[in-house]
PDB file of N, CA and C in Angstrom:
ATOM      1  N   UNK A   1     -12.121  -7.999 -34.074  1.00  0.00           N
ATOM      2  CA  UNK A   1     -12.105  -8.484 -32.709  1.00  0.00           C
ATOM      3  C   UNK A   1     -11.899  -9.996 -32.714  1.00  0.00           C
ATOM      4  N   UNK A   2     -10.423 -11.165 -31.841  1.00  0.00           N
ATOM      5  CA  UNK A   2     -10.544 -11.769 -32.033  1.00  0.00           C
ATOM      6  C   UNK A   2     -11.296 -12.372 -30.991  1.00  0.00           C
ATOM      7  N   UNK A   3     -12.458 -13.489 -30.998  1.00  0.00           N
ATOM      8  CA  UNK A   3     -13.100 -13.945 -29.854  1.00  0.00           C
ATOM      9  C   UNK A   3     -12.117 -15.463 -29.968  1.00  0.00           C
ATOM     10  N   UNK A   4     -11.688 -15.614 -28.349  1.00  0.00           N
ATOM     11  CA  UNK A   4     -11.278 -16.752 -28.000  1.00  0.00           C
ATOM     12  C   UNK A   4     -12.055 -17.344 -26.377  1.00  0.00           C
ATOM     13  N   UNK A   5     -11.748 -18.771 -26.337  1.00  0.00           N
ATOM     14  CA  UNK A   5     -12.741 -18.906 -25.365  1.00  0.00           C
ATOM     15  C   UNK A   5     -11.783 -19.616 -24.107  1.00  0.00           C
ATOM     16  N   UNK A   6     -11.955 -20.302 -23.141  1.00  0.00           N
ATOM     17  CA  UNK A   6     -11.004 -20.422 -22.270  1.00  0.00           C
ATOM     18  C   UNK A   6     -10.009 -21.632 -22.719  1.00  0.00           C
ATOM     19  N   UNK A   7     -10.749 -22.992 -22.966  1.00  0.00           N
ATOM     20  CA  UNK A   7     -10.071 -23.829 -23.629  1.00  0.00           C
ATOM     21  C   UNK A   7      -9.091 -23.408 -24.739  1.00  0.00           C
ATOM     22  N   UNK A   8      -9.046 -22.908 -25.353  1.00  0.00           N
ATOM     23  CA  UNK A   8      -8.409 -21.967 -26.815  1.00  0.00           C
ATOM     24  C   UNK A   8      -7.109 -21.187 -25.991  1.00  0.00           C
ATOM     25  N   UNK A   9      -7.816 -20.735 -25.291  1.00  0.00           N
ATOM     26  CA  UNK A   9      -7.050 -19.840 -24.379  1.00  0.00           C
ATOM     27  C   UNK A   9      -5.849 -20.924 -23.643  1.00  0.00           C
ATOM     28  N   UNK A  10      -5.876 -21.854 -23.016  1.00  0.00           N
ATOM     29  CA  UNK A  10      -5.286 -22.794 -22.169  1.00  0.00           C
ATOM     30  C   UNK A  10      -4.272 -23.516 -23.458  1.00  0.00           C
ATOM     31  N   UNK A  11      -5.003 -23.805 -24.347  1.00  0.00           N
ATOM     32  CA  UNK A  11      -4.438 -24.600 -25.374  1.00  0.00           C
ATOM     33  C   UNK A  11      -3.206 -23.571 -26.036  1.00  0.00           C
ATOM     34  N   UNK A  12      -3.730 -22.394 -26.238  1.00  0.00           N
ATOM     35  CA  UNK A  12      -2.623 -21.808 -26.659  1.00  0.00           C
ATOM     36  C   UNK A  12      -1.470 -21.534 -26.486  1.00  0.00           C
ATOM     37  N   UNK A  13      -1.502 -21.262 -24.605  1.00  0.00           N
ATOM     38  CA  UNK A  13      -0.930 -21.019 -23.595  1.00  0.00           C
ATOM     39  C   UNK A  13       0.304 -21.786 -23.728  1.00  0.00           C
ATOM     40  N   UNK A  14      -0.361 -22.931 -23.469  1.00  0.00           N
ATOM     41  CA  UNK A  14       0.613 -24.513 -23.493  1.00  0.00           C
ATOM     42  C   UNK A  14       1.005 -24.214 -24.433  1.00  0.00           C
ATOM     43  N   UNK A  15       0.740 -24.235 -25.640  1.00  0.00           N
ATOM     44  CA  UNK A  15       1.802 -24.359 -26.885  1.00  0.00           C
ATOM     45  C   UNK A  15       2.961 -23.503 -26.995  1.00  0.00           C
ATOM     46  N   UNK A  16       2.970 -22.320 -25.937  1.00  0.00           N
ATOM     47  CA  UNK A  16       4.343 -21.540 -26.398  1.00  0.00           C
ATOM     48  C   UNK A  16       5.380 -22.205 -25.630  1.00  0.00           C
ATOM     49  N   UNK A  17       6.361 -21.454 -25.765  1.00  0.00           N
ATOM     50  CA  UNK A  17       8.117 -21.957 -25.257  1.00  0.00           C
ATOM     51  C   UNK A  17       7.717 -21.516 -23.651  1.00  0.00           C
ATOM     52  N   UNK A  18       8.242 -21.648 -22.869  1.00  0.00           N
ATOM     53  CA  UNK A  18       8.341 -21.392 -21.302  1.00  0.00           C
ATOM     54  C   UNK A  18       8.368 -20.183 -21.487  1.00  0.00           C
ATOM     55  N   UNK A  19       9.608 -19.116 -22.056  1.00  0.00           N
ATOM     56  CA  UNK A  19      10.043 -17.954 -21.536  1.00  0.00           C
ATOM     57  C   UNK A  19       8.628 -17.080 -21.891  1.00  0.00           C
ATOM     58  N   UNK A  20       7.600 -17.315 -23.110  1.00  0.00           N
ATOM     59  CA  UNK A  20       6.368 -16.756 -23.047  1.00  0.00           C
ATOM     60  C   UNK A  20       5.443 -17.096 -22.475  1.00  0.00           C
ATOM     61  N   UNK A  21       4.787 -18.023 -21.953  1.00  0.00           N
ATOM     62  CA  UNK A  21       4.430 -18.390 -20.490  1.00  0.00           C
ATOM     63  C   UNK A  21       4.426 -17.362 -19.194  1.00  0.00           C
ATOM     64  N   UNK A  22       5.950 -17.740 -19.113  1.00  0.00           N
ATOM     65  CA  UNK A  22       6.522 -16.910 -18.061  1.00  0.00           C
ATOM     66  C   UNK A  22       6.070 -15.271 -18.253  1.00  0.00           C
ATOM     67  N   UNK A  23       6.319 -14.917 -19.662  1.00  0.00           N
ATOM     68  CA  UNK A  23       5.737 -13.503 -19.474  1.00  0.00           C
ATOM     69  C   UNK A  23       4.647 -13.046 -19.692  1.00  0.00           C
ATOM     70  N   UNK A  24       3.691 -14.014 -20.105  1.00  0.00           N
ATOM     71  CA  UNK A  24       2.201 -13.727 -20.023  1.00  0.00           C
ATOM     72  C   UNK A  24       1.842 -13.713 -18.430  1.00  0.00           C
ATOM     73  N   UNK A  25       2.135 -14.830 -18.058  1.00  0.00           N
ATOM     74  CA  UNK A  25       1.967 -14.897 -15.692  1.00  0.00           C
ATOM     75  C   UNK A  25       2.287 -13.685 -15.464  1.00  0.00           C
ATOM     76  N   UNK A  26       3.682 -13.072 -16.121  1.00  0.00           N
ATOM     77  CA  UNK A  26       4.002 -12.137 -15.393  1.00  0.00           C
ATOM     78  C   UNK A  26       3.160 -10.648 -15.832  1.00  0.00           C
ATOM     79  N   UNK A  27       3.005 -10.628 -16.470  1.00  0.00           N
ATOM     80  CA  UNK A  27       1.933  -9.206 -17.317  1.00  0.00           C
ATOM     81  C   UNK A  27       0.367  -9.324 -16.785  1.00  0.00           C
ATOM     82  N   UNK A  28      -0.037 -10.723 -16.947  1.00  0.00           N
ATOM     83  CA  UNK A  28      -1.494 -10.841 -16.650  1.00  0.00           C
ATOM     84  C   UNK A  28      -0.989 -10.233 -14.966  1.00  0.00           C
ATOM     85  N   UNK A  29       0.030 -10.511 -14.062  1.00  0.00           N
ATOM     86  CA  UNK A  29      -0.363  -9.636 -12.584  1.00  0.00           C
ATOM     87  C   UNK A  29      -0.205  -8.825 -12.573  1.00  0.00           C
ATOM     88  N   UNK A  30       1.114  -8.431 -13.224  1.00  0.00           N
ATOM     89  CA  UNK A  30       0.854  -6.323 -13.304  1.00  0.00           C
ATOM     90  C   UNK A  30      -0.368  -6.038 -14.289  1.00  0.00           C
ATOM     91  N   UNK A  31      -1.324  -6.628 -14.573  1.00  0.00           N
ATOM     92  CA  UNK A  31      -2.388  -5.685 -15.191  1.00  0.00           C
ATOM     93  C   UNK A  31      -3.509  -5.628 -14.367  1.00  0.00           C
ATOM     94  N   UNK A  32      -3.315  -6.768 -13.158  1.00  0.00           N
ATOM     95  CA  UNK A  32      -4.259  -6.406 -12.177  1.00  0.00           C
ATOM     96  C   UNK A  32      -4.677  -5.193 -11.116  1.00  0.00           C
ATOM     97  N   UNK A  33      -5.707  -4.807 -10.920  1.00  0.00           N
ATOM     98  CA  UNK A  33      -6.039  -3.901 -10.336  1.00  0.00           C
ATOM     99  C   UNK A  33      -5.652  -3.842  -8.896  1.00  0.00           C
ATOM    100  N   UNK A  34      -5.033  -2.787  -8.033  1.00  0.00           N
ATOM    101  CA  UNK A  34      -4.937  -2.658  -6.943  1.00  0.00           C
ATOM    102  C   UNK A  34      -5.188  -4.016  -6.068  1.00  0.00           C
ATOM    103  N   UNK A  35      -6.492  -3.874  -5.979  1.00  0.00           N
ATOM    104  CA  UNK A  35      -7.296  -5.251  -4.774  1.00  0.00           C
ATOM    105  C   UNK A  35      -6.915  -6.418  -5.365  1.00  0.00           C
ATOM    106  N   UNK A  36      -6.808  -6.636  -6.479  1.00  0.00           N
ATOM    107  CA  UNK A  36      -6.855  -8.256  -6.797  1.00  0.00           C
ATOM    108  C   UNK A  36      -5.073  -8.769  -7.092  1.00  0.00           C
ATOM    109  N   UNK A  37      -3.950  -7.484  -6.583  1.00  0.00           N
ATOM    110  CA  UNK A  37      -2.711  -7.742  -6.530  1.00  0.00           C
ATOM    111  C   UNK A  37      -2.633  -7.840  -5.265  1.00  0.00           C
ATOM    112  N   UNK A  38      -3.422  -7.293  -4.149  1.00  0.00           N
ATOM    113  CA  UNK A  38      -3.250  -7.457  -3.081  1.00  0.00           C
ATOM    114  C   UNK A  38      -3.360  -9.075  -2.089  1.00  0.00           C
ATOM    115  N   UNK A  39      -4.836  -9.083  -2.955  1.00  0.00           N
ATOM    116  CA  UNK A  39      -5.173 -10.875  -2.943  1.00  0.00           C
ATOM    117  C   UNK A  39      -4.374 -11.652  -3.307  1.00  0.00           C
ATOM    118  N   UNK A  40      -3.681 -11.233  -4.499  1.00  0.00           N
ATOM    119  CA  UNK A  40      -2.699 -12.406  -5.060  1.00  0.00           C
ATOM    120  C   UNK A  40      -1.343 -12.348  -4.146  1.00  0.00           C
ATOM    121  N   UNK A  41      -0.887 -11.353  -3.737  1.00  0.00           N
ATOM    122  CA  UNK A  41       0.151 -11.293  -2.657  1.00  0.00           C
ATOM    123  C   UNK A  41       0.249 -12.010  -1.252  1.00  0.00           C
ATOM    124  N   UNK A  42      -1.061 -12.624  -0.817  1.00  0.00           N
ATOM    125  CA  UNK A  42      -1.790 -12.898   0.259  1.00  0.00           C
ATOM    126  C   UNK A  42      -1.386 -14.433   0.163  1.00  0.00           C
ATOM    127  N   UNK A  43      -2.227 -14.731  -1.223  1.00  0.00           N
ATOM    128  CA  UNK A  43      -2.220 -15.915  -1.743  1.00  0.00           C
ATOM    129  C   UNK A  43      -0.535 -16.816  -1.667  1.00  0.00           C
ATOM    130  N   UNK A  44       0.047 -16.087  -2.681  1.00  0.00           N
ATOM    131  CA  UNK A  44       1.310 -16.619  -2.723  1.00  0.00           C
ATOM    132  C   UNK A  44       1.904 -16.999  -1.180  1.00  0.00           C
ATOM    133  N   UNK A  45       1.480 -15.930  -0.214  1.00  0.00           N
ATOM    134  CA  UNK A  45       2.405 -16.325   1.179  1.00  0.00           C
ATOM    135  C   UNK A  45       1.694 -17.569   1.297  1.00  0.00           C
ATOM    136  N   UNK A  46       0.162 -17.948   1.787  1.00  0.00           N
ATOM    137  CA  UNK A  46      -0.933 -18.539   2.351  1.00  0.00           C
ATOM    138  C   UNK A  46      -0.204 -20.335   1.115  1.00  0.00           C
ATOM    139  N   UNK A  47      -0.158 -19.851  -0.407  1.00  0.00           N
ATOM    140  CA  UNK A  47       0.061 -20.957  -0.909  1.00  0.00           C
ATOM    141  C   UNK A  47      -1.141 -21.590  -2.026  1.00  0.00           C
ATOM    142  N   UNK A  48      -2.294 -20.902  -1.836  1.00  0.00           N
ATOM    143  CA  UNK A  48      -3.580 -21.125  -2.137  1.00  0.00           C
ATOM    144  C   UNK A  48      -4.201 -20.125  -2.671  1.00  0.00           C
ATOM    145  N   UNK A  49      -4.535 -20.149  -4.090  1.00  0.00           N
ATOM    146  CA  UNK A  49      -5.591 -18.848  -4.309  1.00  0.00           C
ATOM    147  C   UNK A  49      -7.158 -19.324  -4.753  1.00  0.00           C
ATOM    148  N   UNK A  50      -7.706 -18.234  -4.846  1.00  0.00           N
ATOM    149  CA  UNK A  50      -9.231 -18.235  -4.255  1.00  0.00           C
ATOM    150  C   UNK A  50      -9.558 -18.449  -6.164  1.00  0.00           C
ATOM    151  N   UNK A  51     -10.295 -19.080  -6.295  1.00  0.00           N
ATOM    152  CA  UNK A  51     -11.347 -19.537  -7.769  1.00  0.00           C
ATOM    153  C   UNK A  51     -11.728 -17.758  -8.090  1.00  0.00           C
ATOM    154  N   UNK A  52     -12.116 -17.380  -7.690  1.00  0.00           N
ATOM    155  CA  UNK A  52     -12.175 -16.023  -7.960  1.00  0.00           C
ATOM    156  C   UNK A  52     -10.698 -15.009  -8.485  1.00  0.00           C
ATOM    157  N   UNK A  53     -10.179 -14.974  -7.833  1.00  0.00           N
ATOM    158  CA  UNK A  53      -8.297 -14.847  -8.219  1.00  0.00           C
ATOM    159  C   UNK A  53      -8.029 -15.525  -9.785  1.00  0.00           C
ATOM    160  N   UNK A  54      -8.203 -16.489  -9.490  1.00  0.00           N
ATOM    161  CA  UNK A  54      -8.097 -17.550 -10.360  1.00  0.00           C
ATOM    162  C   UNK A  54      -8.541 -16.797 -12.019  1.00  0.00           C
ATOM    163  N   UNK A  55     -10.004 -17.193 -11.860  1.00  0.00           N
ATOM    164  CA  UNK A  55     -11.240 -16.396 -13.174  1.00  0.00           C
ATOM    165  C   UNK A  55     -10.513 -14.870 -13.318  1.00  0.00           C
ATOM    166  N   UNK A  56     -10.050 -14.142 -12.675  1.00  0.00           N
ATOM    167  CA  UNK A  56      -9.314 -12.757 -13.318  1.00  0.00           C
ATOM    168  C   UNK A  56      -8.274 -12.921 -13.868  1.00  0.00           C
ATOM    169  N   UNK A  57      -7.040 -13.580 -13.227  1.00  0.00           N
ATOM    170  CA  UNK A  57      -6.006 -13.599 -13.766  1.00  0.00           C
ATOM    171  C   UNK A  57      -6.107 -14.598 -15.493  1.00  0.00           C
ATOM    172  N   UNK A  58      -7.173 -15.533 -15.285  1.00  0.00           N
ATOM    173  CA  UNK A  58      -7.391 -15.868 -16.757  1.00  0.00           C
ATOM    174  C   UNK A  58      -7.663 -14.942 -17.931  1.00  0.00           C
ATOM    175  N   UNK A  59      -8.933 -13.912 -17.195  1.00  0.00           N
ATOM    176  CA  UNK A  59      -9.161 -12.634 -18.308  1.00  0.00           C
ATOM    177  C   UNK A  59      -8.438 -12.108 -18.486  1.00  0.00           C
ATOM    178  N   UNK A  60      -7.198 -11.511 -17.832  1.00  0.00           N
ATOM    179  CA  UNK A  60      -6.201 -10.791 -18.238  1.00  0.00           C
ATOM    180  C   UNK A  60      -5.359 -11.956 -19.177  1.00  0.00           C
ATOM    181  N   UNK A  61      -4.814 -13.126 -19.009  1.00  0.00           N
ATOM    182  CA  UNK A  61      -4.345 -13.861 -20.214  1.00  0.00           C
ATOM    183  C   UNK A  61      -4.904 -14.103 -21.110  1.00  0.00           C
ATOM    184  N   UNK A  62      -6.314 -14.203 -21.364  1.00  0.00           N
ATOM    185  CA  UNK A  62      -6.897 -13.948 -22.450  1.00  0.00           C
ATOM    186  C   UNK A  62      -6.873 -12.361 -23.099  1.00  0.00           C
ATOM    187  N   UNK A  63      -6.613 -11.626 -22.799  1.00  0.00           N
ATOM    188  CA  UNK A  63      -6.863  -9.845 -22.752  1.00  0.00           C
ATOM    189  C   UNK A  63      -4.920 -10.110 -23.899  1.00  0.00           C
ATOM    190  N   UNK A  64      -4.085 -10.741 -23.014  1.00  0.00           N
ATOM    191  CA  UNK A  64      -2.659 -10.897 -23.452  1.00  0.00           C
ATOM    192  C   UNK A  64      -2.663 -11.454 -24.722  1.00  0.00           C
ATOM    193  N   UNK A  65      -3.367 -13.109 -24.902  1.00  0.00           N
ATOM    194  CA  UNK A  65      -3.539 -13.679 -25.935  1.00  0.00           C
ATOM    195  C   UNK A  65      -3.835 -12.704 -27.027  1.00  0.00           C
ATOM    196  N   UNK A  66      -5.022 -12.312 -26.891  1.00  0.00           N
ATOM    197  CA  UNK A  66      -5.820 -11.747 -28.253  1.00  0.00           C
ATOM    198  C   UNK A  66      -4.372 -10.271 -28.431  1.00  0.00           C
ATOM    199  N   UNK A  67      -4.242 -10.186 -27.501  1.00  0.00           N
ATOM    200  CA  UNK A  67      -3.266  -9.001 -27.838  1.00  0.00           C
ATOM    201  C   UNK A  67      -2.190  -9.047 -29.142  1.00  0.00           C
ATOM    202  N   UNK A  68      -1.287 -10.274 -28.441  1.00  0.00           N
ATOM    203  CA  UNK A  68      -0.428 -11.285 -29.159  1.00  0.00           C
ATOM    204  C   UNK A  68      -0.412 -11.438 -30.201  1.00  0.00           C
ATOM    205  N   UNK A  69      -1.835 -12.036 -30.944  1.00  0.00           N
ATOM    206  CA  UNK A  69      -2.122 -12.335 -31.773  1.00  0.00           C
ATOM    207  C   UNK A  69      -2.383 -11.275 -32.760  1.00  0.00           C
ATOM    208  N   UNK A  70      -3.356 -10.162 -32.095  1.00  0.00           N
ATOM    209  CA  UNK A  70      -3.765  -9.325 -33.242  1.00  0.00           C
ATOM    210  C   UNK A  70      -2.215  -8.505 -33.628  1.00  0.00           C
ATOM    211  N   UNK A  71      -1.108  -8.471 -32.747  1.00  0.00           N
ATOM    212  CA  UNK A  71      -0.064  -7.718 -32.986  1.00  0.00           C
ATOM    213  C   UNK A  71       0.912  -8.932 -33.845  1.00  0.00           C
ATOM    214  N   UNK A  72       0.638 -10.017 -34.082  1.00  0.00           N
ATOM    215  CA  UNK A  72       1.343 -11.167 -35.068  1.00  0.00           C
ATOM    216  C   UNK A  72       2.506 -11.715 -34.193  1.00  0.00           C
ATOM    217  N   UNK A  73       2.790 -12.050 -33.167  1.00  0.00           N
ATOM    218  CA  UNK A  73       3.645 -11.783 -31.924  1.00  0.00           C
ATOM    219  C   UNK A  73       3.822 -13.729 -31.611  1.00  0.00           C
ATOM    220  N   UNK A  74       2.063 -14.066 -31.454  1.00  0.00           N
ATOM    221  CA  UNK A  74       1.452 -15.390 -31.799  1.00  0.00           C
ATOM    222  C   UNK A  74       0.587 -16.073 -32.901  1.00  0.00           C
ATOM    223  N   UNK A  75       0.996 -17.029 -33.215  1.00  0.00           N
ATOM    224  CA  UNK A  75       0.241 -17.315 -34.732  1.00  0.00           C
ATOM    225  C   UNK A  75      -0.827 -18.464 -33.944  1.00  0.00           C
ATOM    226  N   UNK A  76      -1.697 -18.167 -34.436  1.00  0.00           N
ATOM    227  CA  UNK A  76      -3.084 -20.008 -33.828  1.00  0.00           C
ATOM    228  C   UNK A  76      -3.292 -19.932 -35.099  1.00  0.00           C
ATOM    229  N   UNK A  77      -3.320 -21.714 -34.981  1.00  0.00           N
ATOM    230  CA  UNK A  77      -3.868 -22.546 -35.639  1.00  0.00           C
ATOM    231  C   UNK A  77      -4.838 -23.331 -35.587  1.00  0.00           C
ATOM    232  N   UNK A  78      -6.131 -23.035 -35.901  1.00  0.00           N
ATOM    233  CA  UNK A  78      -7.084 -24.070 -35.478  1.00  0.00           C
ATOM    234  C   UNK A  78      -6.874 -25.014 -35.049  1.00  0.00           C
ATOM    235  N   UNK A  79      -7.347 -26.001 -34.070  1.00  0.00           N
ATOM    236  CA  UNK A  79      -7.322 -27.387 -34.041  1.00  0.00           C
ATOM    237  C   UNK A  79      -8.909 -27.575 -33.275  1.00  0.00           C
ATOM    238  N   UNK A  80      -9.147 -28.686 -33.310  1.00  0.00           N
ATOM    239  CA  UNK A  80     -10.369 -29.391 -32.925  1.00  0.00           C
ATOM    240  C   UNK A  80     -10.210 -29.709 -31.251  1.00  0.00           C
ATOM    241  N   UNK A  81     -11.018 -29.581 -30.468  1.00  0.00           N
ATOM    242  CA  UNK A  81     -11.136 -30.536 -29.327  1.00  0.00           C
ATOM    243  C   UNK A  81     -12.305 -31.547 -28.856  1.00  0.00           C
TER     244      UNK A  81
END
């Protein structure tokens, strides 16, 4: 099991090329559940999403990360912060 934490998570994020970026955003929303795609649909018109929105769509990029990784897809490298 790999444990990563949010910073790790953010840091990693950043380090890839755009086009993986782009498809982690895009996977972390199709893995959302019914209600919280509905919220995010809301959001996008409105412009603004809710801190709550927010904290899920991170777990699902973290859920992506560790995925990534355990499948060799993404390599981490330690670093310090």
């Amino acid at each position: 099991m790999v444990k990563i934490g949010v910073g790790k998570v953010v840091f990693i994020i950043n380090s890839l090329n755009l086009l993986q970026q782009e498809e982690i955003r895009k996977e972390s929303e199709k893995r959302l559940p019914d209600f919280w795609k509905e919220k995010l649909n809301r959001s996008k018109l409105k412009g603004e999403t809710s801190k709550l929105l927010e904290v899920v769509l991170e777990e699902k990029r973290r859920e992506i990360v560790k995925e990534w990784i355990k499948a060799g897809k993404i390599k981490v490298i330690n670093h310090k912060r």
